[in-house]
N, C-alpha and C. Protein backbone atom coordinates (compact mmCIF):
# COMPACT_ATOMS: atom_id res chain seq x y z
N UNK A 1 69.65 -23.89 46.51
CA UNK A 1 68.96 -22.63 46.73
C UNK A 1 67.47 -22.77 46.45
N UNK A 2 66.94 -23.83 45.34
CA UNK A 2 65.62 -23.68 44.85
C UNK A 2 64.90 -24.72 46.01
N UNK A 3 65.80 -25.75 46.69
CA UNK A 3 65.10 -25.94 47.58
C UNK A 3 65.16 -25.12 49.42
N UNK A 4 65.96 -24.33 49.27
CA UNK A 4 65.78 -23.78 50.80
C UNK A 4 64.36 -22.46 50.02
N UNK A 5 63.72 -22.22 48.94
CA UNK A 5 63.40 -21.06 49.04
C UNK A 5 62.20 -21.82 49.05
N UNK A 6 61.50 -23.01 48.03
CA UNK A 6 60.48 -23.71 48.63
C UNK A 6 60.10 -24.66 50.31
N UNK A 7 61.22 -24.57 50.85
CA UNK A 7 61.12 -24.62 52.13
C UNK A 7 60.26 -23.48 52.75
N UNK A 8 60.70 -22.44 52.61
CA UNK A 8 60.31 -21.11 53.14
C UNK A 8 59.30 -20.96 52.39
N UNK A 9 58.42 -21.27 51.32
CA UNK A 9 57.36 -20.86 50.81
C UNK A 9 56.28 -21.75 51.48
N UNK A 10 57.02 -23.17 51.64
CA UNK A 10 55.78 -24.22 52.71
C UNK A 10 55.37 -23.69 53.62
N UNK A 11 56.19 -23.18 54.09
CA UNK A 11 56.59 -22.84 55.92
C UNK A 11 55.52 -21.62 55.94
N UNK A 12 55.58 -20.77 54.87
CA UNK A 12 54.72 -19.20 55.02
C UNK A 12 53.03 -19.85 54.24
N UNK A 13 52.42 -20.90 53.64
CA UNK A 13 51.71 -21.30 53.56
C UNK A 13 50.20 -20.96 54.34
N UNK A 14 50.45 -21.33 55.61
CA UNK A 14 49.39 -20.95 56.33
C UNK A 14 49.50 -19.44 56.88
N UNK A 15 50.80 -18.84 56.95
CA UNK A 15 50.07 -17.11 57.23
C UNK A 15 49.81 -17.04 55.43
N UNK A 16 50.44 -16.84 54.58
CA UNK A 16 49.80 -16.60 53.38
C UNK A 16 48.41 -16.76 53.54
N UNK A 17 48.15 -17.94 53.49
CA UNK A 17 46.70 -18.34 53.48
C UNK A 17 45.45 -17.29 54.41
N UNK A 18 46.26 -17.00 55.78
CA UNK A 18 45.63 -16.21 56.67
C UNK A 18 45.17 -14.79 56.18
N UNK A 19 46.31 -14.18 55.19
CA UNK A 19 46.68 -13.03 54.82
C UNK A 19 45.36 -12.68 53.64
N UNK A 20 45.28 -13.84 52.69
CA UNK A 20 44.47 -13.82 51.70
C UNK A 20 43.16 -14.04 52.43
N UNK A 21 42.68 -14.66 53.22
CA UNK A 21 41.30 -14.75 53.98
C UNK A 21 40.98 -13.34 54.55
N UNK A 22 42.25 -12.95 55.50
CA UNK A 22 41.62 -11.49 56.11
C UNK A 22 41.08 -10.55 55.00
N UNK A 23 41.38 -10.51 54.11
CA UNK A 23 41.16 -9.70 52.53
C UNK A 23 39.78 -10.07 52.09
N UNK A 24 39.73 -11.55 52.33
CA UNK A 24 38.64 -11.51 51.63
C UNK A 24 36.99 -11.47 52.22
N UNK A 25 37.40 -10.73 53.59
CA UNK A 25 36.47 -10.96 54.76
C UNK A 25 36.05 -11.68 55.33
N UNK A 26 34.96 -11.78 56.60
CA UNK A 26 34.74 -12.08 57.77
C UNK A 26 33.99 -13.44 57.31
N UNK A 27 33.33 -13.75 56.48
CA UNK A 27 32.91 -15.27 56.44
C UNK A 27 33.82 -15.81 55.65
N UNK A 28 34.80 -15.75 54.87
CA UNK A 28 35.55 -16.14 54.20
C UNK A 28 36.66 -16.75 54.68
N UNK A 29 37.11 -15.68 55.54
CA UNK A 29 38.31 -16.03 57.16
C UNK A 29 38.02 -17.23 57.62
N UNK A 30 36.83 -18.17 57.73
CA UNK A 30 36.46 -18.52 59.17
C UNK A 30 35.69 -19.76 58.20
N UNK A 31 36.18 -19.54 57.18
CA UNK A 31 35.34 -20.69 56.01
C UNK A 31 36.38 -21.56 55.31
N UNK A 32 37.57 -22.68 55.99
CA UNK A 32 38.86 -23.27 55.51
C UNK A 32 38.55 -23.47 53.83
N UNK A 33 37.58 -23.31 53.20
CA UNK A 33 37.87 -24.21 52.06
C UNK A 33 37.87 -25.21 51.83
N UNK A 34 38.95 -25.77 50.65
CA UNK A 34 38.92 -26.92 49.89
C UNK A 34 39.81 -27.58 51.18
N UNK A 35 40.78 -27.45 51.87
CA UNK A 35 41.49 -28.31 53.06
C UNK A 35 40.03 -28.07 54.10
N UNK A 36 39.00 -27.46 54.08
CA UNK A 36 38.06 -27.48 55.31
C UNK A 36 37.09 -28.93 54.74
N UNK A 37 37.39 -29.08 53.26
CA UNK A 37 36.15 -30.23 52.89
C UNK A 37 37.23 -31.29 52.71
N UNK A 38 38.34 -31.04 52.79
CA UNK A 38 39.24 -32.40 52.91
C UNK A 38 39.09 -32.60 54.02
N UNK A 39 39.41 -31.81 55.41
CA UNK A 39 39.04 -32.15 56.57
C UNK A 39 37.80 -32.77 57.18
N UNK A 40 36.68 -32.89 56.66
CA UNK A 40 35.59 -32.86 56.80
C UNK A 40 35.36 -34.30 56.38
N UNK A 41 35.92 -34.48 55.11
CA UNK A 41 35.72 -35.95 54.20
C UNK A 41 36.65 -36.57 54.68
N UNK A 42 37.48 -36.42 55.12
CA UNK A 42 38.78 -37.37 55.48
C UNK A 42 38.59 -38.18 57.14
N UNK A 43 37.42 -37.12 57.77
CA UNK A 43 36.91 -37.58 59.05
C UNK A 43 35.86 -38.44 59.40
N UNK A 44 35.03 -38.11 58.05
CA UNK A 44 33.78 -38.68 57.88
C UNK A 44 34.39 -39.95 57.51
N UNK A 45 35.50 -40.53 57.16
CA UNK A 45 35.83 -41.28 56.35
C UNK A 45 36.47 -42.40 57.35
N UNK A 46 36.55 -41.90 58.79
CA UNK A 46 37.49 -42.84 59.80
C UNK A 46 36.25 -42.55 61.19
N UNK A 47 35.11 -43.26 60.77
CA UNK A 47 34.19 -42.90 61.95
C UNK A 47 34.90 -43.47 63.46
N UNK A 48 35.47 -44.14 63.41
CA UNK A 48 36.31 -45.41 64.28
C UNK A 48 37.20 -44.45 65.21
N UNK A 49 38.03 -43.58 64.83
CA UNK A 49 38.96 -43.16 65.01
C UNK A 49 38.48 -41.88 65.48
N UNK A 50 37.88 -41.24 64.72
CA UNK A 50 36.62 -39.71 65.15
C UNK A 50 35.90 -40.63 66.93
N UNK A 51 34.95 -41.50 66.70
CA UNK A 51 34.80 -41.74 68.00
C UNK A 51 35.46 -42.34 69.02
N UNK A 52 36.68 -42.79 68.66
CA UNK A 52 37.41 -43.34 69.72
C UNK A 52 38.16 -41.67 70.72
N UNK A 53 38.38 -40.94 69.80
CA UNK A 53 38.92 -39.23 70.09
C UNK A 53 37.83 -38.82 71.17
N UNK A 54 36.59 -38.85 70.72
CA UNK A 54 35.42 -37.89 71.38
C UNK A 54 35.44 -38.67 72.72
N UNK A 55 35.54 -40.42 72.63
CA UNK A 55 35.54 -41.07 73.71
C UNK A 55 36.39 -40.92 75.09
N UNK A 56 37.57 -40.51 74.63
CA UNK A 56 38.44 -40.09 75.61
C UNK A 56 38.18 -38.32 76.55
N UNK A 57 37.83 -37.91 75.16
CA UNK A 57 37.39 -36.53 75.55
C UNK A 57 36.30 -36.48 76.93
N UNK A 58 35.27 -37.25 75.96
CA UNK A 58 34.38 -37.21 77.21
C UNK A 58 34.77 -37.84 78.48
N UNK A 59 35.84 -38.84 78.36
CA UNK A 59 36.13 -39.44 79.76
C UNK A 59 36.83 -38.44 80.26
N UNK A 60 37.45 -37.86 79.88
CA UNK A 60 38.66 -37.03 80.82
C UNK A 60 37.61 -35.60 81.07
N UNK A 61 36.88 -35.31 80.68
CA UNK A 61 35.94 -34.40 80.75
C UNK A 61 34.75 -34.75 82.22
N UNK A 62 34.90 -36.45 82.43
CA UNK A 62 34.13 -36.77 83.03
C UNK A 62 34.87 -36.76 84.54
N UNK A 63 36.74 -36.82 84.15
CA UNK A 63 37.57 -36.95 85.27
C UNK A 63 37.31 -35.38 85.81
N UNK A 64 37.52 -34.66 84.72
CA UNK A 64 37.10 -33.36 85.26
C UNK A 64 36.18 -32.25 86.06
N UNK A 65 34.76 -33.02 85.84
CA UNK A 65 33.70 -33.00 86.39
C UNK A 65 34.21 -33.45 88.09
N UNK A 66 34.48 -34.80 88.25
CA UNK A 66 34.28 -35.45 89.21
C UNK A 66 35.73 -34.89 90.29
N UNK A 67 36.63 -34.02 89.76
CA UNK A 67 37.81 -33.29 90.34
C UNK A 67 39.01 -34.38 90.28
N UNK A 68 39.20 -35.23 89.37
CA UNK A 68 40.61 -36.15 89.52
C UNK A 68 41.25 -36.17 88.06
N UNK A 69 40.93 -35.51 87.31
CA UNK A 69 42.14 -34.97 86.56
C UNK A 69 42.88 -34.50 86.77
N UNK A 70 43.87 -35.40 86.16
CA UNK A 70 45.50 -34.59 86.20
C UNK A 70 45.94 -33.70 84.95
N UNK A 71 44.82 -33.27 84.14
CA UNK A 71 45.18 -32.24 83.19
C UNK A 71 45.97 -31.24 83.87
N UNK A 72 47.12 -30.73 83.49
CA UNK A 72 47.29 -29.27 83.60
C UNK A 72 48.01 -28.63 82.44
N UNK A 73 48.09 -27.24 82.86
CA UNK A 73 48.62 -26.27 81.50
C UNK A 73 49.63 -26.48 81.42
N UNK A 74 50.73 -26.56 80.22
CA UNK A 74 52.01 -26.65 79.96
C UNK A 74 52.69 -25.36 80.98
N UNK A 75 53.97 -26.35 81.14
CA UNK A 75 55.37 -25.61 82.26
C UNK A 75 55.14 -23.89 81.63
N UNK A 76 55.03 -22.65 81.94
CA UNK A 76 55.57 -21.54 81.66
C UNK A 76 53.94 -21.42 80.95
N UNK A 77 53.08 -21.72 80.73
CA UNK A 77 52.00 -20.68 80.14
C UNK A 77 51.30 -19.73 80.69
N UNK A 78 52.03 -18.80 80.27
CA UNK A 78 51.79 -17.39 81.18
C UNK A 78 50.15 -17.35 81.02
N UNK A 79 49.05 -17.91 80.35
CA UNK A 79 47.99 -17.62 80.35
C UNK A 79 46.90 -18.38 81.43
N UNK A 80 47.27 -18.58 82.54
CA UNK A 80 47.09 -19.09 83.84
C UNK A 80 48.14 -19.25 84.71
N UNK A 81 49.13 -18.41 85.15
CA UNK A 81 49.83 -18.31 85.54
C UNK A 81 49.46 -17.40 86.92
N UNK A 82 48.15 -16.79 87.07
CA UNK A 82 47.80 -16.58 88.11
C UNK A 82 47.46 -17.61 89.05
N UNK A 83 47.56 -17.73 90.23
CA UNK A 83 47.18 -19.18 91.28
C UNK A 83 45.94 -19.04 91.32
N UNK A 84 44.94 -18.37 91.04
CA UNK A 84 43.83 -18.14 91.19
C UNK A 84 43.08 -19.76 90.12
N UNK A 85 43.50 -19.69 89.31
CA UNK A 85 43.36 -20.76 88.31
C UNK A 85 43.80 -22.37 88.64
N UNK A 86 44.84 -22.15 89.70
CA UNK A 86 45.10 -23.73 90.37
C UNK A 86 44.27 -23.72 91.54
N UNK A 87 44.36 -22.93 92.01
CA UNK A 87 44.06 -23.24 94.04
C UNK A 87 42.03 -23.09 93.72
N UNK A 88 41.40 -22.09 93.07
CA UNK A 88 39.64 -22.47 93.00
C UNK A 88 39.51 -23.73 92.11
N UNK A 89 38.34 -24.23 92.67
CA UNK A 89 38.15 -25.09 92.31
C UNK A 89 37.46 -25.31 90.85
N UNK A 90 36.59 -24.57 90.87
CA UNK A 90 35.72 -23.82 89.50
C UNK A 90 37.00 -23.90 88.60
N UNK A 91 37.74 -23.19 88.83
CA UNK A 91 38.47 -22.56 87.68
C UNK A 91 39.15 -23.39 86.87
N UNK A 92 39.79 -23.88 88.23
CA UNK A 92 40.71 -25.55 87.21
C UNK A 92 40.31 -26.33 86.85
N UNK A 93 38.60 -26.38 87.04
CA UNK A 93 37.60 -27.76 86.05
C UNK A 93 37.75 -26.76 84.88
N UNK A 94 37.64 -25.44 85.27
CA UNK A 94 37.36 -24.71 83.62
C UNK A 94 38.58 -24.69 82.80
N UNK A 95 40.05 -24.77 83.55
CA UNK A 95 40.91 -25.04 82.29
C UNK A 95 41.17 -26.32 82.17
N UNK A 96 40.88 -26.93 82.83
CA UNK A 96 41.01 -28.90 82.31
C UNK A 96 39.71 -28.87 81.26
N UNK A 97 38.87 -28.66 81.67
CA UNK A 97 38.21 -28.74 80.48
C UNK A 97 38.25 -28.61 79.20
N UNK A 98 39.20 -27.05 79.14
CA UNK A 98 39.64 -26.20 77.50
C UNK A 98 40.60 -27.10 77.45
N UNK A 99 41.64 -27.59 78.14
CA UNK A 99 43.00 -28.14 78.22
C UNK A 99 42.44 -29.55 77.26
N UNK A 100 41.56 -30.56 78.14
CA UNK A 100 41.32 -31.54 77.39
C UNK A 100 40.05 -31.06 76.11
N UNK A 101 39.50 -30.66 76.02
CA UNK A 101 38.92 -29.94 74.68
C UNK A 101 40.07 -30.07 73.45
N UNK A 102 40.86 -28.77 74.01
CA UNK A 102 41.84 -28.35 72.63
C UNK A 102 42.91 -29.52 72.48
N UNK A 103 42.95 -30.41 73.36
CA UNK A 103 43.98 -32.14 72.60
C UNK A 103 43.18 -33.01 71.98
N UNK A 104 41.67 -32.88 72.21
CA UNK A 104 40.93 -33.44 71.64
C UNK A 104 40.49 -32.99 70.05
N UNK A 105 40.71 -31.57 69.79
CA UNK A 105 40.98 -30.78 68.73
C UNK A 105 41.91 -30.84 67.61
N UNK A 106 43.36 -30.78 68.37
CA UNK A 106 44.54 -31.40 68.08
C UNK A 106 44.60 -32.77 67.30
N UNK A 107 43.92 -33.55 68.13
CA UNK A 107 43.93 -35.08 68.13
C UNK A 107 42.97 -35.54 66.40
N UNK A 108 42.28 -34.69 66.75
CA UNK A 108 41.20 -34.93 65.34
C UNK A 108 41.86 -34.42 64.04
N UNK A 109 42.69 -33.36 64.09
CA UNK A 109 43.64 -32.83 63.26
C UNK A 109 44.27 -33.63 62.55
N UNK A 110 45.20 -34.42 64.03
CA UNK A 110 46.55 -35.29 63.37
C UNK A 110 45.77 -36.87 62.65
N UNK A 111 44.51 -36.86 62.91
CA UNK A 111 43.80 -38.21 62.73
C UNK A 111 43.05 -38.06 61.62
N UNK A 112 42.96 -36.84 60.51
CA UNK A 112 42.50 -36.63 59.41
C UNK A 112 43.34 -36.93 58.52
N UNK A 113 44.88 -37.09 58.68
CA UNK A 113 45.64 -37.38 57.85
C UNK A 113 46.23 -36.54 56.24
N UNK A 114 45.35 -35.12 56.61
CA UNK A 114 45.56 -34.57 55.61
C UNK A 114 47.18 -34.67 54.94
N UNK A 115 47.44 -34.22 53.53
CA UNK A 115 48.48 -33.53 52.95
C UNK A 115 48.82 -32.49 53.76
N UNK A 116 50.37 -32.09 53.80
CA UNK A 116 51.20 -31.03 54.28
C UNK A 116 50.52 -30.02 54.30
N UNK A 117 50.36 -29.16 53.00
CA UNK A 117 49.49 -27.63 53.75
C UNK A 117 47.96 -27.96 53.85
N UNK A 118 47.43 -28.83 53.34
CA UNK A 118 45.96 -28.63 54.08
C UNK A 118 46.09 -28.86 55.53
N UNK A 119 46.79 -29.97 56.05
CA UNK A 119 47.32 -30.08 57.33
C UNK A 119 47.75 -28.30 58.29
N UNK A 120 48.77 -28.33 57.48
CA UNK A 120 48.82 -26.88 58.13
C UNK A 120 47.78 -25.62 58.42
N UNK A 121 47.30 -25.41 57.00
CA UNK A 121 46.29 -24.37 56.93
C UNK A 121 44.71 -24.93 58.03
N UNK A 122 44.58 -26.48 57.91
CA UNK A 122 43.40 -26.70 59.07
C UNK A 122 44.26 -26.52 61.00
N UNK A 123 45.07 -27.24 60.80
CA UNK A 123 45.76 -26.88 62.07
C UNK A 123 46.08 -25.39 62.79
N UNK A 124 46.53 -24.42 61.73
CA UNK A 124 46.29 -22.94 62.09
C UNK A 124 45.15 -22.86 62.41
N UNK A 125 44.30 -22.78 61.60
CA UNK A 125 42.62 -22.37 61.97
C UNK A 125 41.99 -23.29 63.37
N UNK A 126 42.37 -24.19 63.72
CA UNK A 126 41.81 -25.50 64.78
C UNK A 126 42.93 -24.19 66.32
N UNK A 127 44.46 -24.31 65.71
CA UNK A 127 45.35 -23.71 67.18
C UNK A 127 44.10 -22.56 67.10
N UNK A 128 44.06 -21.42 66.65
CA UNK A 128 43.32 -20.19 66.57
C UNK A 128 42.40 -20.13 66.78
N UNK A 129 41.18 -21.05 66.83
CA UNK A 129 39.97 -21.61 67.54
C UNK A 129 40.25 -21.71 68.79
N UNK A 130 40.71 -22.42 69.00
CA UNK A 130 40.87 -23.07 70.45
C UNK A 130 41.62 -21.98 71.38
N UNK A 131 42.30 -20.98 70.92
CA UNK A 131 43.34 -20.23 71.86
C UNK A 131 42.15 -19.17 71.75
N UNK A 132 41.27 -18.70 71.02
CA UNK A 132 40.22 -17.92 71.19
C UNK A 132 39.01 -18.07 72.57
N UNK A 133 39.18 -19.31 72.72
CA UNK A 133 37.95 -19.64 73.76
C UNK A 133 38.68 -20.24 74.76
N UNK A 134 39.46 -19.86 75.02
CA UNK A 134 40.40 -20.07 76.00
C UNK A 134 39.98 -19.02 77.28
N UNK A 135 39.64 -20.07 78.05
CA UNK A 135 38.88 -19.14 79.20
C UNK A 135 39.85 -17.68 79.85
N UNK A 136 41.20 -17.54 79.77
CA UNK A 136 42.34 -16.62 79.99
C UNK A 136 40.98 -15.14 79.29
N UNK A 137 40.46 -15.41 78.07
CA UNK A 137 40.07 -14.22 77.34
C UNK A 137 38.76 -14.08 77.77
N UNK A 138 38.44 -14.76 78.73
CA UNK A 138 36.91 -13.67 79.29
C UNK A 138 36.68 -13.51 79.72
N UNK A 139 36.36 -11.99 80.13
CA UNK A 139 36.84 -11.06 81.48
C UNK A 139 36.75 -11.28 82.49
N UNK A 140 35.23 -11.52 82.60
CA UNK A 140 34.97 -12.24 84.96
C UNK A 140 35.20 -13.02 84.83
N UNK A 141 35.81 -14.28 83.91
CA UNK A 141 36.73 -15.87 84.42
C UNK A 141 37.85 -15.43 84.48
N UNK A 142 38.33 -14.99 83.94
CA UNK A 142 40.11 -14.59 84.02
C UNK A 142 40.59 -13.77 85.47
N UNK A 143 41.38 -13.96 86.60
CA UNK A 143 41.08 -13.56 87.76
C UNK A 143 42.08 -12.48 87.21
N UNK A 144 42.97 -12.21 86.69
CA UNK A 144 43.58 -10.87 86.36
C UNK A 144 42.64 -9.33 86.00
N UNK A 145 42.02 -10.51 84.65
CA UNK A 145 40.87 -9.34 84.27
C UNK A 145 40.46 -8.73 85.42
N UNK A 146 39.39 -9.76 86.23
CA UNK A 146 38.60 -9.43 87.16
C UNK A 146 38.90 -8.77 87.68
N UNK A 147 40.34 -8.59 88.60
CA UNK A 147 41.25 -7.84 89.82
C UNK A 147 41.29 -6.73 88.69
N UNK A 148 41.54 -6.61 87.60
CA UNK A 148 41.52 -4.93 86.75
C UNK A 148 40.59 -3.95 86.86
N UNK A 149 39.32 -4.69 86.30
CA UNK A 149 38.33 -4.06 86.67
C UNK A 149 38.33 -3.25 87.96
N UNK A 150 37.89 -4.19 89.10
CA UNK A 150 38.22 -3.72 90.57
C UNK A 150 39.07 -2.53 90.61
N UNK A 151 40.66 -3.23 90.17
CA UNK A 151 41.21 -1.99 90.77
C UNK A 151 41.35 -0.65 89.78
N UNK A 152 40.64 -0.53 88.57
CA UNK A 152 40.77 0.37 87.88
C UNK A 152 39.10 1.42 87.82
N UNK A 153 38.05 0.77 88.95
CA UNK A 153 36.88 1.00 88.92
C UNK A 153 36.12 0.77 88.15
N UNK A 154 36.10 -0.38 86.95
CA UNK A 154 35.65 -0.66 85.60
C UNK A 154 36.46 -0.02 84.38
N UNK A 155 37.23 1.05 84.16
CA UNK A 155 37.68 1.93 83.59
C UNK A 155 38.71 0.68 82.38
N UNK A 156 38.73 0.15 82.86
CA UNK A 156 39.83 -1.35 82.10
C UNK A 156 38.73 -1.73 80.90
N UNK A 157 37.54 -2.18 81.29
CA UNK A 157 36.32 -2.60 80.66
C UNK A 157 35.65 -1.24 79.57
N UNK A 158 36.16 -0.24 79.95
CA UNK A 158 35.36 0.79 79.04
C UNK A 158 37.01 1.24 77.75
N UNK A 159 37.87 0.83 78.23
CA UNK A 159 39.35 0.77 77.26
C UNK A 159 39.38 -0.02 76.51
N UNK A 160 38.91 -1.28 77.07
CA UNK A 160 38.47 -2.54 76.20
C UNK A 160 37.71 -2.67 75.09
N UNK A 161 36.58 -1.82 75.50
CA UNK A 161 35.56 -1.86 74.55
C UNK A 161 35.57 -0.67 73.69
N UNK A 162 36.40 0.47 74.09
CA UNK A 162 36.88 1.32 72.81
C UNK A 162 38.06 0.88 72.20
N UNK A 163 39.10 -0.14 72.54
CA UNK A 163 40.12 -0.82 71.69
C UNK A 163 39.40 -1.36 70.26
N UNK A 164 38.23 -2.50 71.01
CA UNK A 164 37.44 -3.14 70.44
C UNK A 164 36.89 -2.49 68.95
N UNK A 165 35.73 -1.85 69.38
CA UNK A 165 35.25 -1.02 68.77
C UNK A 165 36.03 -0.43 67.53
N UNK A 166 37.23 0.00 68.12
CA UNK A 166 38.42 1.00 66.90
C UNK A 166 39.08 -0.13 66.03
N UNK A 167 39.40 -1.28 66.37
CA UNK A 167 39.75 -2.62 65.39
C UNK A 167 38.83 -3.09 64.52
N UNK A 168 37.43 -3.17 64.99
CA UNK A 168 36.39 -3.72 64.40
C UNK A 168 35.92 -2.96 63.09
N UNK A 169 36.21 -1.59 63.38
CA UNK A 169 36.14 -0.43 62.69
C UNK A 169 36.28 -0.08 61.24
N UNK A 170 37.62 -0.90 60.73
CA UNK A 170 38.56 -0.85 60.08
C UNK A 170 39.14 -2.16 59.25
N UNK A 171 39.32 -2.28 57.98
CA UNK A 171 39.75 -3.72 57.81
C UNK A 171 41.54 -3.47 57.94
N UNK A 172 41.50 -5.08 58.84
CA UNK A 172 41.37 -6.11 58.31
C UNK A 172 40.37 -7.10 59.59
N UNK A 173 39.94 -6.00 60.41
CA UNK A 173 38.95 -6.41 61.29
C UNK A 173 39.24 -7.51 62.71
N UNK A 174 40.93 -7.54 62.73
CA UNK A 174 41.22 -8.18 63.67
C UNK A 174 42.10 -7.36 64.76
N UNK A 175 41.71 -7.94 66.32
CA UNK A 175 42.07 -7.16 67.52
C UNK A 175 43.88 -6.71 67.00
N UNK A 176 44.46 -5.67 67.25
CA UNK A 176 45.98 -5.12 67.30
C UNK A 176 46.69 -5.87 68.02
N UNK A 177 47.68 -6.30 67.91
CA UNK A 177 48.22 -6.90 68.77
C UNK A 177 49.72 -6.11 69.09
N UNK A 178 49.81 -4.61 68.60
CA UNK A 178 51.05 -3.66 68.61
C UNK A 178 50.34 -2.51 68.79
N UNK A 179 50.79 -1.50 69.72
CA UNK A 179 50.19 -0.03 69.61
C UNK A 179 50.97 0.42 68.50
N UNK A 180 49.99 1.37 67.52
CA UNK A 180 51.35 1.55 66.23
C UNK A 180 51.94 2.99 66.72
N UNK A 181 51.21 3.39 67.64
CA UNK A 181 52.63 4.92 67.82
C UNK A 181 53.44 4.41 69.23
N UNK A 182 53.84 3.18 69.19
CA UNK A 182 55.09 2.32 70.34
C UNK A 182 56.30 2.66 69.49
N UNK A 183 56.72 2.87 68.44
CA UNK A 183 58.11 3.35 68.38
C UNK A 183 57.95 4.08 67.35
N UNK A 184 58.92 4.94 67.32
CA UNK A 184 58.82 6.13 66.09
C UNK A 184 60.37 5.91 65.74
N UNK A 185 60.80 6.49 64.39
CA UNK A 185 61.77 6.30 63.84
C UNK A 185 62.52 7.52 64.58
N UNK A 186 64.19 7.45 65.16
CA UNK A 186 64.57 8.64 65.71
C UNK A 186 64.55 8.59 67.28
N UNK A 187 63.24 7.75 67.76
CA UNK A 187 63.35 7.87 69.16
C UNK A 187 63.72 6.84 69.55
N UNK A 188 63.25 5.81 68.84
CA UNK A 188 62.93 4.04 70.07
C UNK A 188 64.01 3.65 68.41
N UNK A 189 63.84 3.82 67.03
CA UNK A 189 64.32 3.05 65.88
C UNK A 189 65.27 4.09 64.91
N UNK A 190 66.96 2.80 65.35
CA UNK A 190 68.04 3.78 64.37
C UNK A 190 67.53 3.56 62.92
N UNK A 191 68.04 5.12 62.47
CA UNK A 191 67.89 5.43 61.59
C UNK A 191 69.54 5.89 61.14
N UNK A 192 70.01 5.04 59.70
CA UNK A 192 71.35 5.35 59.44
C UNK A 192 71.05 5.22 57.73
N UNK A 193 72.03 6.12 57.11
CA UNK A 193 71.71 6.77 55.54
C UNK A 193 72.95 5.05 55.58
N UNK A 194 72.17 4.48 53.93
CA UNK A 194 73.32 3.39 53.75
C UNK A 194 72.65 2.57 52.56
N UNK A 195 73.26 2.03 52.42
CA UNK A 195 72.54 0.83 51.38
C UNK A 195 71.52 -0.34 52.03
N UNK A 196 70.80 -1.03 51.77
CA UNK A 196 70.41 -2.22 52.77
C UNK A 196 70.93 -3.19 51.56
């Protein structure tokens, strides 16, 4: 039992960690710490290996440029799942690009060699980087967005920016990712008298 419950305490490590940063605000969030200066020293420490990473990057960056990468997005990622993103040409240098970017991200991660949760807690913060600038999230690259706009007369873009606005507002200062009046107890969630 004492080891399935430290299992589950590893495992919650990096949202813990997330949980205590959002608290402690906006430069704090975005500032890893003592695993951000292990990361940092542990890289500085394998120059060999740091540039052999960037080396590839830039080559496949260079395949990308020149249109003969075979980067593409994993089977089912609904976040280019519009054809608009395979068939222009623009577009699919722009996700081969993020595509080989964020393995190159990845790659520097697994090549720091950290301990278990510094590992984790830098790897959360590195996935969460990278899925942030993920061209899917900005508005005239994303051909969905774009077609919203259009067909909503801009009205998508002025919802956006009062979503925005009302998150930013408020701690813990990050976008909603649930409308909170989507279920009410009684309508959408049983409610039964009992013990739990």
């Amino acid at each position: 039992m004492a080891t399935a419950q430290a299992n589950a305490d590893n495992a919650a490590a990096p949202l813990d960690q997330l949980l205590i940063d959002v608290g402690a605000g906006p430069v704090r969030r975005w500032l890893p710490g003592r695993p951000g200066v292990e990361f940092t020293a542990s890289l500085a420490g394998r120059p060999r290996k740091v540039g052999r990473r960037l080396s590839i990057m830039v080559g496949e960056l260079d395949r990308v440029a020149l249109g003969r990468s075979a980067v593409e997005p994993k089977r089912g990622d609904r976040r280019f799942a519009d054809p608009a993103w395979t068939h222009n040409p623009w577009l699919r240098r722009l996700v081969q690009a993020y595509l080989a970017t964020g393995d190159a991200v990845a790659g520097l991660v697994d090549d720091a060699g950290l301990a278990w949760r510094s590992d984790q807690q830098i790897r959360f913060l590195a996935e969460n980087i990278v899925e942030a600038i993920s061209p899917s999230n900005v508005l005239m690259v994303n051909p969905g967005s774009a077609k919203a706009v259009i067909d909503t007369g801009g009205a998508s873009i002025v919802r956006g920016a009062r979503a925005f606005v009302r998150d930013m507002s408020s701690s813990p200062r990050v976008p909603r990712m649930v409308d909170p009046d989507a279920l009410k107890p009684g309508r959408d969630l049983a409610l039964t008298p009992g013990a739990v």
